[in-house]
N, C-alpha and C. Protein backbone atom coordinates (compact mmCIF):
# COMPACT_ATOMS: atom_id res chain seq x y z
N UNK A 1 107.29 91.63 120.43
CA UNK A 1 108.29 92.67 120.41
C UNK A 1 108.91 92.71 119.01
N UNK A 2 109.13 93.67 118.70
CA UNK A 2 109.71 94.47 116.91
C UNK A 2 111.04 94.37 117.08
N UNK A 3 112.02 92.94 116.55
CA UNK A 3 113.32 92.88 116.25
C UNK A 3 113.69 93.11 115.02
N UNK A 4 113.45 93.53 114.24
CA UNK A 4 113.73 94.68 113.26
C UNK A 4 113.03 93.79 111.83
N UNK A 5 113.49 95.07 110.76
CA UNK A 5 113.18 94.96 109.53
C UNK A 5 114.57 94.61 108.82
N UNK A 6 114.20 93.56 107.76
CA UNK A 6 115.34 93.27 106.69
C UNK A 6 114.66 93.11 105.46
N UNK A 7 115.51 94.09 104.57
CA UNK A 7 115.03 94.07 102.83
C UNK A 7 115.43 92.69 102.39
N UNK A 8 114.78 91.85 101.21
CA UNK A 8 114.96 90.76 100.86
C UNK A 8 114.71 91.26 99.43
N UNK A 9 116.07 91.49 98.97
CA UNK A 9 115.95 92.34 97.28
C UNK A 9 115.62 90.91 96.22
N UNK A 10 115.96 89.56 96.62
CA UNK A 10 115.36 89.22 95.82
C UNK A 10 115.35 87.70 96.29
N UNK A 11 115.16 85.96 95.59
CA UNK A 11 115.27 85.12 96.10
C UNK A 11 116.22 84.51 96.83
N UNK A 12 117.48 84.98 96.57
CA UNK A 12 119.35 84.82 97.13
C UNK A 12 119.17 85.88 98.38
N UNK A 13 118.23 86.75 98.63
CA UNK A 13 118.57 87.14 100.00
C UNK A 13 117.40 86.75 100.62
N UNK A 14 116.70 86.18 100.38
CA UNK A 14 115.54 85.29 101.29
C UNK A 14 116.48 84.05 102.25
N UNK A 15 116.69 83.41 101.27
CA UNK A 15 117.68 81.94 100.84
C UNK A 15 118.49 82.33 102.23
N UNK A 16 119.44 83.60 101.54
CA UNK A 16 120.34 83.71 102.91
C UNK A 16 119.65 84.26 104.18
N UNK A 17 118.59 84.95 104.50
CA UNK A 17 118.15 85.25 105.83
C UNK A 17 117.56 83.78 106.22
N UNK A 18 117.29 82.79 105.63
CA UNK A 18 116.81 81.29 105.87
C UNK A 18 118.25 80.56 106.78
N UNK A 19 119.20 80.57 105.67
CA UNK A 19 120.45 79.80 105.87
C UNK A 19 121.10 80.52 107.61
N UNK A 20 121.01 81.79 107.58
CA UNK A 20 121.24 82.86 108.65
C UNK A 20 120.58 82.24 110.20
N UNK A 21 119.71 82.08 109.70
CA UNK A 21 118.43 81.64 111.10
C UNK A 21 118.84 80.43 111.53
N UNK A 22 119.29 79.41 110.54
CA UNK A 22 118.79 77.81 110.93
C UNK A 22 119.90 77.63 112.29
N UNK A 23 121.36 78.19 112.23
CA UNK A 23 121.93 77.61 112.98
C UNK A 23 121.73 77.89 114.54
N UNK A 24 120.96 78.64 114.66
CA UNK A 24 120.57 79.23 115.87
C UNK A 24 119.03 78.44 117.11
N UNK A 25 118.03 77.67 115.67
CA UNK A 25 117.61 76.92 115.96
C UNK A 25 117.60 76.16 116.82
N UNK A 26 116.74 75.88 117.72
CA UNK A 26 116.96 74.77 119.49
C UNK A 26 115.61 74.24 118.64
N UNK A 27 115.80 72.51 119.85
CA UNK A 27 114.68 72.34 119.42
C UNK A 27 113.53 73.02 120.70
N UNK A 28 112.30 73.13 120.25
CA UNK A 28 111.23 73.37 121.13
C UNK A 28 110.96 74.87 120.18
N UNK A 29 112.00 75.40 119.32
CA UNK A 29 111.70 76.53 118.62
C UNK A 29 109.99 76.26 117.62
N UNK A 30 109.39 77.50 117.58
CA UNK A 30 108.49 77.65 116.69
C UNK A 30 108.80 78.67 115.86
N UNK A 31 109.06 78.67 114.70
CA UNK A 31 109.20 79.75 113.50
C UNK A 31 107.90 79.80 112.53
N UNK A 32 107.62 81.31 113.09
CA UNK A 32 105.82 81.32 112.22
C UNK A 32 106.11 81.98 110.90
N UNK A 33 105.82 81.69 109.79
CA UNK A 33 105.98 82.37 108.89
C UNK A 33 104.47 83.04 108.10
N UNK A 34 104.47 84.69 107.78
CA UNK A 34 103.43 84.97 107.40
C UNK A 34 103.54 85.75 106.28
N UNK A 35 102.62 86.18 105.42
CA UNK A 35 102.24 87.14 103.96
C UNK A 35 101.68 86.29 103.38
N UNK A 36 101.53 87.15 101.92
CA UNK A 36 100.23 86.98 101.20
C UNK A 36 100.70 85.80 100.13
N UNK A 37 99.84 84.97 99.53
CA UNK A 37 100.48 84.61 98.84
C UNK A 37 101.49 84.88 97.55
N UNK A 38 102.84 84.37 97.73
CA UNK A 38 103.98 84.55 96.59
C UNK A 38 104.92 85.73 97.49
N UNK A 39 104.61 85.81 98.67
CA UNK A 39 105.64 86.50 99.63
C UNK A 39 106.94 86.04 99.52
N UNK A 40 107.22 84.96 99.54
CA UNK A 40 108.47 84.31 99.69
C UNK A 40 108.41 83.12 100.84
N UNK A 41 107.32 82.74 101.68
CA UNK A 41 107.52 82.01 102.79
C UNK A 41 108.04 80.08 102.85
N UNK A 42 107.95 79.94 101.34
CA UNK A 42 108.07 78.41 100.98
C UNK A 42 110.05 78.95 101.16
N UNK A 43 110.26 80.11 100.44
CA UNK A 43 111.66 80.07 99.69
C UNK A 43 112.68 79.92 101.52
N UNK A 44 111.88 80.77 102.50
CA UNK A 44 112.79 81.01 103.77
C UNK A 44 112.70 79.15 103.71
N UNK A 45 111.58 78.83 104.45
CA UNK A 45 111.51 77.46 104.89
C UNK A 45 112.43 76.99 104.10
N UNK A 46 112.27 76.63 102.95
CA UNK A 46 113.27 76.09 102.04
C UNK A 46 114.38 75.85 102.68
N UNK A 47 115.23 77.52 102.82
CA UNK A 47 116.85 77.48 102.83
C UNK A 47 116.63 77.47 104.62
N UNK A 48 115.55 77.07 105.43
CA UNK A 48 116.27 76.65 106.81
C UNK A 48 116.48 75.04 106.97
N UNK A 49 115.57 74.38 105.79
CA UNK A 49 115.25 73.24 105.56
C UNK A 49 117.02 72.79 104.97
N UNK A 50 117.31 73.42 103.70
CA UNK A 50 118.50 73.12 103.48
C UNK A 50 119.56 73.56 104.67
N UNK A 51 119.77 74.02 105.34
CA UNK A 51 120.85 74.24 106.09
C UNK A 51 120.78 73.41 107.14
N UNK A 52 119.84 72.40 107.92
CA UNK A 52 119.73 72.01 108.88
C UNK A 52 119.95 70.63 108.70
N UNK A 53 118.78 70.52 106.99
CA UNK A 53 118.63 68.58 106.89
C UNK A 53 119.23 68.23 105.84
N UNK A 54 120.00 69.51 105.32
CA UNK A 54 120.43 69.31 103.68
C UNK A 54 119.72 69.01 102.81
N UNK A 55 118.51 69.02 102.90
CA UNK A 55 117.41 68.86 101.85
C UNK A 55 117.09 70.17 100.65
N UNK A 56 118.01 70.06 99.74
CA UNK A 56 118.06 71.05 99.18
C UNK A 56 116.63 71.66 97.86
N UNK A 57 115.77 70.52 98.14
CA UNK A 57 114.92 70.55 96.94
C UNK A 57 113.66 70.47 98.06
N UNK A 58 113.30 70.74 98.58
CA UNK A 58 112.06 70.41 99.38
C UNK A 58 111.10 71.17 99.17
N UNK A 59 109.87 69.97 99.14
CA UNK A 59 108.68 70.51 98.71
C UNK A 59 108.18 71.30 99.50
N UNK A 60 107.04 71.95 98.70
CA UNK A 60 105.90 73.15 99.81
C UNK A 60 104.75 72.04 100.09
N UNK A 61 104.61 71.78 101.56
CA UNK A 61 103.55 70.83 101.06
C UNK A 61 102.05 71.54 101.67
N UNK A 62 102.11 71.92 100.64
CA UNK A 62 100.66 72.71 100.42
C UNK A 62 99.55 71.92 100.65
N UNK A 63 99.78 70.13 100.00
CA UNK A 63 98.52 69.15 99.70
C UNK A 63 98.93 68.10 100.87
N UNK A 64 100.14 68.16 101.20
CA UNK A 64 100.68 67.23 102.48
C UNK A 64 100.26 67.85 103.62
N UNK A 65 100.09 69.13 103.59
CA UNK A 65 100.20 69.74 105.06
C UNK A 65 101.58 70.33 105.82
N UNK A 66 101.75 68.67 105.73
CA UNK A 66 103.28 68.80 106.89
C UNK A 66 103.66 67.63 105.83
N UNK A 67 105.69 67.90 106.08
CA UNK A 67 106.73 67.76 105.98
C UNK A 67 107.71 67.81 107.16
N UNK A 68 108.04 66.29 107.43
CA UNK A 68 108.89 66.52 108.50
C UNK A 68 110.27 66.00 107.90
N UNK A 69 111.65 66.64 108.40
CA UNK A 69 113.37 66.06 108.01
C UNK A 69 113.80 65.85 109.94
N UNK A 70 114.93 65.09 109.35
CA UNK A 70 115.91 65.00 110.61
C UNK A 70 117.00 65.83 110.39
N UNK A 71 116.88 67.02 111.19
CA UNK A 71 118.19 67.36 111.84
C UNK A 71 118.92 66.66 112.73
N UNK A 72 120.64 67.59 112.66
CA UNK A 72 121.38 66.71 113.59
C UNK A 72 121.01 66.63 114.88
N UNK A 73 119.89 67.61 115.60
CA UNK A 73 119.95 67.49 116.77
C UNK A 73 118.53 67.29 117.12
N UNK A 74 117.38 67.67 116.44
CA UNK A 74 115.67 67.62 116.57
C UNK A 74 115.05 67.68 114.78
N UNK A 75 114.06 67.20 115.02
CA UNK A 75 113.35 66.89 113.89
C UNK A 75 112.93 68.20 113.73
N UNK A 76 112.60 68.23 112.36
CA UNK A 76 112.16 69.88 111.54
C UNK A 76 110.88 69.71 110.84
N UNK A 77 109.70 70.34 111.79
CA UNK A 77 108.51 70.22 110.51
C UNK A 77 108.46 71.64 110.43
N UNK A 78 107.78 70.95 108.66
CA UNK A 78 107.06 72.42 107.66
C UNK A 78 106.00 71.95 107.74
N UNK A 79 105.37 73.34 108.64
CA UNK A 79 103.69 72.68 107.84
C UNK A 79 103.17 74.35 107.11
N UNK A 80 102.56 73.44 106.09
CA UNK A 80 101.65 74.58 105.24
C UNK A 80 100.30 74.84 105.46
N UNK A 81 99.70 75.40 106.20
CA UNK A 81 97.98 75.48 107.00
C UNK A 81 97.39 75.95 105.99
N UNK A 82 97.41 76.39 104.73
CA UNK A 82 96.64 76.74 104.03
C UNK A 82 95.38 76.24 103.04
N UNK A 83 95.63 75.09 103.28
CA UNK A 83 94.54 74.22 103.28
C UNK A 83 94.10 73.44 104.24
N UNK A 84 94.23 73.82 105.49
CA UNK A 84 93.61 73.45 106.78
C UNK A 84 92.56 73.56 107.04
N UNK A 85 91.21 72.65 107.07
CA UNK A 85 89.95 73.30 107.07
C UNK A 85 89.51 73.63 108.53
N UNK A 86 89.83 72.55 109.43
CA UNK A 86 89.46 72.97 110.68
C UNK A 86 90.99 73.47 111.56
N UNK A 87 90.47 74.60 112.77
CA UNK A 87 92.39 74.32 113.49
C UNK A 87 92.63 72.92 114.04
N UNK A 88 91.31 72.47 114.67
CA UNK A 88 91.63 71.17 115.39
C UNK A 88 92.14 69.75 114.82
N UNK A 89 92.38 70.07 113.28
CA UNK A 89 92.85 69.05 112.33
C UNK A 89 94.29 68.84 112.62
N UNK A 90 94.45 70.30 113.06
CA UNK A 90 96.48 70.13 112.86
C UNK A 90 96.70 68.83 113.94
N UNK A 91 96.30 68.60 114.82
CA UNK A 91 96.49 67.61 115.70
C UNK A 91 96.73 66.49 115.30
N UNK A 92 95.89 66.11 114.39
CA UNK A 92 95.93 64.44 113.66
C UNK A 92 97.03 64.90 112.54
N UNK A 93 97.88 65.79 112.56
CA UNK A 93 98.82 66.45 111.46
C UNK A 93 100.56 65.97 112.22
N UNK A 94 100.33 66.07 113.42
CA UNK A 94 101.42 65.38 114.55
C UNK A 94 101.78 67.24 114.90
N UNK A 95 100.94 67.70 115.56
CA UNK A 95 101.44 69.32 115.87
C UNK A 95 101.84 68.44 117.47
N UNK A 96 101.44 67.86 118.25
CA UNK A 96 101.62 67.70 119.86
C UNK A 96 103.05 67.34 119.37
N UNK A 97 103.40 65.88 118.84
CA UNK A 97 104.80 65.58 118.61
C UNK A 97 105.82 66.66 118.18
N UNK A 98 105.41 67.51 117.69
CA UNK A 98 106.48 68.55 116.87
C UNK A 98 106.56 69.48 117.86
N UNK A 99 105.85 69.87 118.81
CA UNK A 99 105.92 70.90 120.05
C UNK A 99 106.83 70.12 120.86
N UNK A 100 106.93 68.94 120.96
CA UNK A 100 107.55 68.12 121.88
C UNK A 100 108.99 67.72 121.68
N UNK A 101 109.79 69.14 121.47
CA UNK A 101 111.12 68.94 121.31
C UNK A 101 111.76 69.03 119.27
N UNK A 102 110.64 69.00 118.74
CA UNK A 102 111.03 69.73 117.49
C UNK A 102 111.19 70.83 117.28
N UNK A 103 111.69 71.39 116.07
CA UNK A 103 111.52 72.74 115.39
C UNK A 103 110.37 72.87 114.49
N UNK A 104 109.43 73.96 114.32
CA UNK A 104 108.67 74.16 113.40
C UNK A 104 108.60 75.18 112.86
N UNK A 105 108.09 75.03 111.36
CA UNK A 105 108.46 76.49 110.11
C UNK A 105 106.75 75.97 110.41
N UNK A 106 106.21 76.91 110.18
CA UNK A 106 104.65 77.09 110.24
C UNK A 106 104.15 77.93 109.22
N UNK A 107 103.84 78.09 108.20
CA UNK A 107 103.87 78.89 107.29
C UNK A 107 101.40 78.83 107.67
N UNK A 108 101.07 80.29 107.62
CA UNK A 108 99.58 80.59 107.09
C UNK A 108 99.42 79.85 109.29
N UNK A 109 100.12 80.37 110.09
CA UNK A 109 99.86 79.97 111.00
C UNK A 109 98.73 80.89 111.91
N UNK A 110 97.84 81.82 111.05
CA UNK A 110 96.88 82.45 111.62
C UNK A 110 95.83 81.21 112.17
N UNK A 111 95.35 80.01 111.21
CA UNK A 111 94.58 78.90 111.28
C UNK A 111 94.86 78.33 112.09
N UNK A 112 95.72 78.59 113.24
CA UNK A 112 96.00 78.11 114.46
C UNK A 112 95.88 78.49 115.40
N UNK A 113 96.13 79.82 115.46
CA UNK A 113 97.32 80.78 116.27
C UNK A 113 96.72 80.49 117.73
N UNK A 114 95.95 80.25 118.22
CA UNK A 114 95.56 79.63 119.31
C UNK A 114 96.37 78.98 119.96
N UNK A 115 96.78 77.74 119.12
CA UNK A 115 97.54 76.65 119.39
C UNK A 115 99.01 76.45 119.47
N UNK A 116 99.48 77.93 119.42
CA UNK A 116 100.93 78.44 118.94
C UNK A 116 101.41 78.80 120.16
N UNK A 117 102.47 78.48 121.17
CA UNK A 117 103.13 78.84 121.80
C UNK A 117 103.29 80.51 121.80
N UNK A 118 103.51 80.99 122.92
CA UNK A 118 103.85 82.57 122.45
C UNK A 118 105.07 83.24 122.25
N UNK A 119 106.24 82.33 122.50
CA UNK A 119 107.10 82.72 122.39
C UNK A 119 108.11 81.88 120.95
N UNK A 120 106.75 81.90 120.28
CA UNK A 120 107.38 81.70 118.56
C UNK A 120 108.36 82.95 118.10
N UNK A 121 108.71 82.67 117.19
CA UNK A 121 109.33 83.63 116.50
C UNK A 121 108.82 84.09 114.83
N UNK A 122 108.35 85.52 114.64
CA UNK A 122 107.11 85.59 113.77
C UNK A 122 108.08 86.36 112.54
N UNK A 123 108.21 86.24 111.50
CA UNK A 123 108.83 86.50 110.28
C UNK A 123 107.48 87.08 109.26
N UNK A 124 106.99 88.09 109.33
CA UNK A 124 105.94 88.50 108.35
C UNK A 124 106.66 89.26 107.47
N UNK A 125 106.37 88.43 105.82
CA UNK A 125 106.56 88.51 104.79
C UNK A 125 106.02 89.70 103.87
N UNK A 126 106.27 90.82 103.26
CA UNK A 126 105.86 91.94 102.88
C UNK A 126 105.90 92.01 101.19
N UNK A 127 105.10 92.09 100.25
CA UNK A 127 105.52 92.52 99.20
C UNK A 127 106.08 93.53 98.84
N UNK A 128 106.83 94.42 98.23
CA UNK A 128 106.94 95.73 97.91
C UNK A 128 107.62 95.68 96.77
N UNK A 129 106.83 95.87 95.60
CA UNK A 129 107.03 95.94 94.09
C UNK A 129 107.55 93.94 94.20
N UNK A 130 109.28 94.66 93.45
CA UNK A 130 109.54 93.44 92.87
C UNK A 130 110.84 92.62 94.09
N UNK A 131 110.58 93.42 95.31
CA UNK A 131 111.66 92.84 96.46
C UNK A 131 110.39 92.13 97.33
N UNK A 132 110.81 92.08 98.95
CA UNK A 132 110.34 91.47 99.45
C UNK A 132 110.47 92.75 101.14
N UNK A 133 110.06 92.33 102.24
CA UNK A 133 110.31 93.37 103.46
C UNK A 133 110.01 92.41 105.01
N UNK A 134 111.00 91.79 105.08
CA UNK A 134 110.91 90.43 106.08
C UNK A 134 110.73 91.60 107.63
N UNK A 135 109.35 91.43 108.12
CA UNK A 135 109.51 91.99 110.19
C UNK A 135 109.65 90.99 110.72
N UNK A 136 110.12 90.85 111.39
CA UNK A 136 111.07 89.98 112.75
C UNK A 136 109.91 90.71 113.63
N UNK A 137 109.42 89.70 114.50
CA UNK A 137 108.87 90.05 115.96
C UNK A 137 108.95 88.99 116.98
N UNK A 138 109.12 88.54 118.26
CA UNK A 138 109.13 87.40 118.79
C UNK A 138 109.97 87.98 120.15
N UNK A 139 109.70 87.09 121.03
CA UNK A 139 109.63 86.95 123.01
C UNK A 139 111.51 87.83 122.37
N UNK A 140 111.33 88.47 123.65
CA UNK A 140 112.74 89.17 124.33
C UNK A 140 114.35 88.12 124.29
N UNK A 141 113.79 86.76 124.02
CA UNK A 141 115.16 86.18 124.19
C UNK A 141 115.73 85.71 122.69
N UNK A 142 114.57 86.23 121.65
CA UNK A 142 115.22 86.25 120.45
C UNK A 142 116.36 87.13 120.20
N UNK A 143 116.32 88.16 120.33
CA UNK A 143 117.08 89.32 120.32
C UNK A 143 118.37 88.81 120.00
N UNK A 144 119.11 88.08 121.28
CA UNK A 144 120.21 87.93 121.50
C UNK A 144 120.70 86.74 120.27
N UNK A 145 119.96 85.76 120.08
CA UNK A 145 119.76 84.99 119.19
C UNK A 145 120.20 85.19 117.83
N UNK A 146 119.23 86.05 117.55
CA UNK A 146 119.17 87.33 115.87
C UNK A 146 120.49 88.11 115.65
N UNK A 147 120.93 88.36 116.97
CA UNK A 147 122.10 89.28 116.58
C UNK A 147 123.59 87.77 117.02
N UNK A 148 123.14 87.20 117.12
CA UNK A 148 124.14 86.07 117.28
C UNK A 148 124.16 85.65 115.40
N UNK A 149 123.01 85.40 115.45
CA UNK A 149 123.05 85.09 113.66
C UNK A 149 123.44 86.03 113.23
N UNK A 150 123.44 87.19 112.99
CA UNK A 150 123.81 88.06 112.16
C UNK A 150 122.86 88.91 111.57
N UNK A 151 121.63 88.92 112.21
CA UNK A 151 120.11 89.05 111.44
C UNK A 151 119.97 90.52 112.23
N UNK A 152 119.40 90.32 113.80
CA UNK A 152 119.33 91.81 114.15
C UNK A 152 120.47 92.26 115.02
């Protein structure tokens, strides 16, 4: 389902639609993040990463895979699938543990999507010139969620 469109004029309004999202976060959440590369999808993760674990410098782990922090209430993985060669790898990556009461930023989560819950919440990343064009799509009980944050 299409919970709307938000312009992201530049890295400070990525940052803040990141910071916007995190507090709303449960664990068992999946946050898929998608576009092409240099969309912006490291910069969201980033600022949900900082708002949750205070990790204000956190890597993309592009060559790690996954990155996991402690939040105050459930653990937070980033994983980066873009160098995922098989889907069935994510497993030995700790994807069962992170379904199991974590949060996950999933960034290039097509290399999965099988393995993805359906009631993720999907953030596809848009170029357009020199801004950005964040779609929101995800299950009916985001809604209320999004507009609790301030988002839709």
């Amino acid at each position: 389902m299409h919970l709307g469109d938000i312009a992201l004029g530049d890295e400070a309004t990525a940052s803040a639609l990141g910071a916007a999202l995190a507090p709303v976060l449960m664990a068992g959440d999946v946050v898929l993040l998608k576009g092409d590369l240099g969309a912006g999808k490291s910069t969201l993760a980033r600022a949900i990463i900082g708002a949750l674990a205070g990790v204000s410098d956190a890597p993309s782990p592009t060559f790690t895979l996954v990155e996991t922090y402690a939040a105050e209430k459930f653990s937070l993985w980033h994983f980066d699938l873009y160098r995922l060669d098989e889907a069935g790898d994510v497993w030995e990556l700790g994807l069962e543990e992170a379904l199991d009461g974590g949060v996950l930023l999933v960034e290039w989560p097509d290399r999965i999507a099988g393995l993805l819950p359906n009631s993720a919440l999907t953030i596809q990343l848009e170029i357009k010139g020199d801004a950005r064009l964040a779609k929101i799509s995800g299950a009916a009980n985001w809604r209320e969620r999004l507009h609790r944050a301030g988002i839709a």
